[in-house]
C-alpha atoms as a PDB file:
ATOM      1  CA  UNK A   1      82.352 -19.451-117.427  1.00  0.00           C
ATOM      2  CA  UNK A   2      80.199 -17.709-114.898  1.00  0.00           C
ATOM      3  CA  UNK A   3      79.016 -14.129-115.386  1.00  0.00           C
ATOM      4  CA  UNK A   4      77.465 -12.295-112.354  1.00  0.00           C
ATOM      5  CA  UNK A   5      74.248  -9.934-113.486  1.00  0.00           C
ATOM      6  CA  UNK A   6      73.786  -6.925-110.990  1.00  0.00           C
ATOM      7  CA  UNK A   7      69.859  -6.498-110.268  1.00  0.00           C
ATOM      8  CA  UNK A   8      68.497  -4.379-113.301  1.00  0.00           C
ATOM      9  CA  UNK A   9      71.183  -5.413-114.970  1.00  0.00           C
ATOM     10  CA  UNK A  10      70.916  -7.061-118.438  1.00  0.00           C
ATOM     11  CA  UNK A  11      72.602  -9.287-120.903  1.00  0.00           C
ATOM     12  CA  UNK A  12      72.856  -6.545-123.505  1.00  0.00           C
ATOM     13  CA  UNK A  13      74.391  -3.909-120.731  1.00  0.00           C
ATOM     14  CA  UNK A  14      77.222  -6.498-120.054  1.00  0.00           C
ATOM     15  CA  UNK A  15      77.594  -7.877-123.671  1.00  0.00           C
ATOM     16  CA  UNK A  16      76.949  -6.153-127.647  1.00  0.00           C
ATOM     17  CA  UNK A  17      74.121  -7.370-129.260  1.00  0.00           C
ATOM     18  CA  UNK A  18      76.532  -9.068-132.159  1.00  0.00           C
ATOM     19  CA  UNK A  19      78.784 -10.842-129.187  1.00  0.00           C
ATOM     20  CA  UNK A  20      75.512 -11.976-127.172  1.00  0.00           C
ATOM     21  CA  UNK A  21      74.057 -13.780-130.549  1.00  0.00           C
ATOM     22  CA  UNK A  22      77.497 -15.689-130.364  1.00  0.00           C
ATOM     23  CA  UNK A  23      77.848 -16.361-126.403  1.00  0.00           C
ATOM     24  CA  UNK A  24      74.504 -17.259-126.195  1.00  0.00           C
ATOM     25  CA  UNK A  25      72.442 -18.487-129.298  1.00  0.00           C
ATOM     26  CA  UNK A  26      69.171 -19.412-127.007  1.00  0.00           C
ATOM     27  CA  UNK A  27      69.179 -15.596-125.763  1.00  0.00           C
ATOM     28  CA  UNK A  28      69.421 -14.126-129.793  1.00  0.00           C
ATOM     29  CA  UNK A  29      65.896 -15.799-130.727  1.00  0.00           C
ATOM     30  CA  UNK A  30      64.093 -14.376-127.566  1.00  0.00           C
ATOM     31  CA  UNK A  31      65.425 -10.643-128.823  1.00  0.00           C
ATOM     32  CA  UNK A  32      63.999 -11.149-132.208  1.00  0.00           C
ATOM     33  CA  UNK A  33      60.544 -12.961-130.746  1.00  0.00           C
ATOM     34  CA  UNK A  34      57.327 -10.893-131.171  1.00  0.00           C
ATOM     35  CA  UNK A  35      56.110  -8.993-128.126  1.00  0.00           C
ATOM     36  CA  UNK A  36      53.162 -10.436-126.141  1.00  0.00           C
ATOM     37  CA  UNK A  37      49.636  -8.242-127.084  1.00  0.00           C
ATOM     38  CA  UNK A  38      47.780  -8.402-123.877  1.00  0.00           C
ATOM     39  CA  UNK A  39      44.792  -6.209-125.483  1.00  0.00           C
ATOM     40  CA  UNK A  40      43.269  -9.712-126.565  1.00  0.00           C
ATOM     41  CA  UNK A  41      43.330 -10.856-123.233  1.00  0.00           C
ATOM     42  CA  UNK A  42      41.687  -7.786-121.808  1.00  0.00           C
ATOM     43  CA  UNK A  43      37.803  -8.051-120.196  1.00  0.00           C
ATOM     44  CA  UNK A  44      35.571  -8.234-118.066  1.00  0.00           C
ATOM     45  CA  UNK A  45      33.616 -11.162-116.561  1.00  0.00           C
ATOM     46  CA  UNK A  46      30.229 -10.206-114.674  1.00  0.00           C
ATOM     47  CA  UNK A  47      29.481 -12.842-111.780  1.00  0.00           C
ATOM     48  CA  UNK A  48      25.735 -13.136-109.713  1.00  0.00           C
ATOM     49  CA  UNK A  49      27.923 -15.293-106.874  1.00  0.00           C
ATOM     50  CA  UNK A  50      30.202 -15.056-104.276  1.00  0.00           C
ATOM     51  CA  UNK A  51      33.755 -14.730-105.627  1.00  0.00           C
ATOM     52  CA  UNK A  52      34.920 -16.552-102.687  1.00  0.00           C
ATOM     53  CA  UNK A  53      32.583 -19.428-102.890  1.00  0.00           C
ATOM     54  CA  UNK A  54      33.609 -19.565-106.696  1.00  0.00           C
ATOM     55  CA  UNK A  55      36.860 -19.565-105.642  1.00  0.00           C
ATOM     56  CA  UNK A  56      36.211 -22.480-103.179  1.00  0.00           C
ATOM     57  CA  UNK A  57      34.010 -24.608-105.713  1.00  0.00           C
ATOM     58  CA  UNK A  58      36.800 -24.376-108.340  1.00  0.00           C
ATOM     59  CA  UNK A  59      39.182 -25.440-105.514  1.00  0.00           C
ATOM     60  CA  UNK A  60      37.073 -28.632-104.903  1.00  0.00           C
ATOM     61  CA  UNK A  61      37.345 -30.056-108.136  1.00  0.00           C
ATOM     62  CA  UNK A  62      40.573 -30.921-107.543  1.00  0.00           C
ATOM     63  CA  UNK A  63      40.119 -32.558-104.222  1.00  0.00           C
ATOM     64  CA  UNK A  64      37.497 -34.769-105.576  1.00  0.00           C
ATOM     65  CA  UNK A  65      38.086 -38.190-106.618  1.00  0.00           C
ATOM     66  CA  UNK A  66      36.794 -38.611-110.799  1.00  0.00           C
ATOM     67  CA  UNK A  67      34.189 -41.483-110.291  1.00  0.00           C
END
């Protein structure tokens, strides 16, 4: 079966939300999920360097070879 989603389009515009649960049982447990609270990820970092050269040195550690 092969079901064609316009873009913007949705599962629960093409589908009711008590045939969706049935069709697909993987897409019912993301609708019930909790939302993601990005507040606790929210900050700010104060640097003295270069972003760029930070940028670069964190770069490098993955070109190294561990020793």
């Amino acid at each position: 079966m092969k079901f064609v989603l316009k873009e913007g389009q949705m599962l629960e515009d093409v589908f009711p939300t008590a045939a969706l649960n049935k069709i697909f049982p993987a897409a019912g447990s993301s609708l019930k999920s909790k939302k993601l609270d990005a507040r606790k990820f929210v900050g700010v970092i104060k640097i003295t360097d270069d972003a760029l050269d930070i940028q670069r040195r964190m770069r490098n550690e993955w070109n190294q070879d561990p020793d």
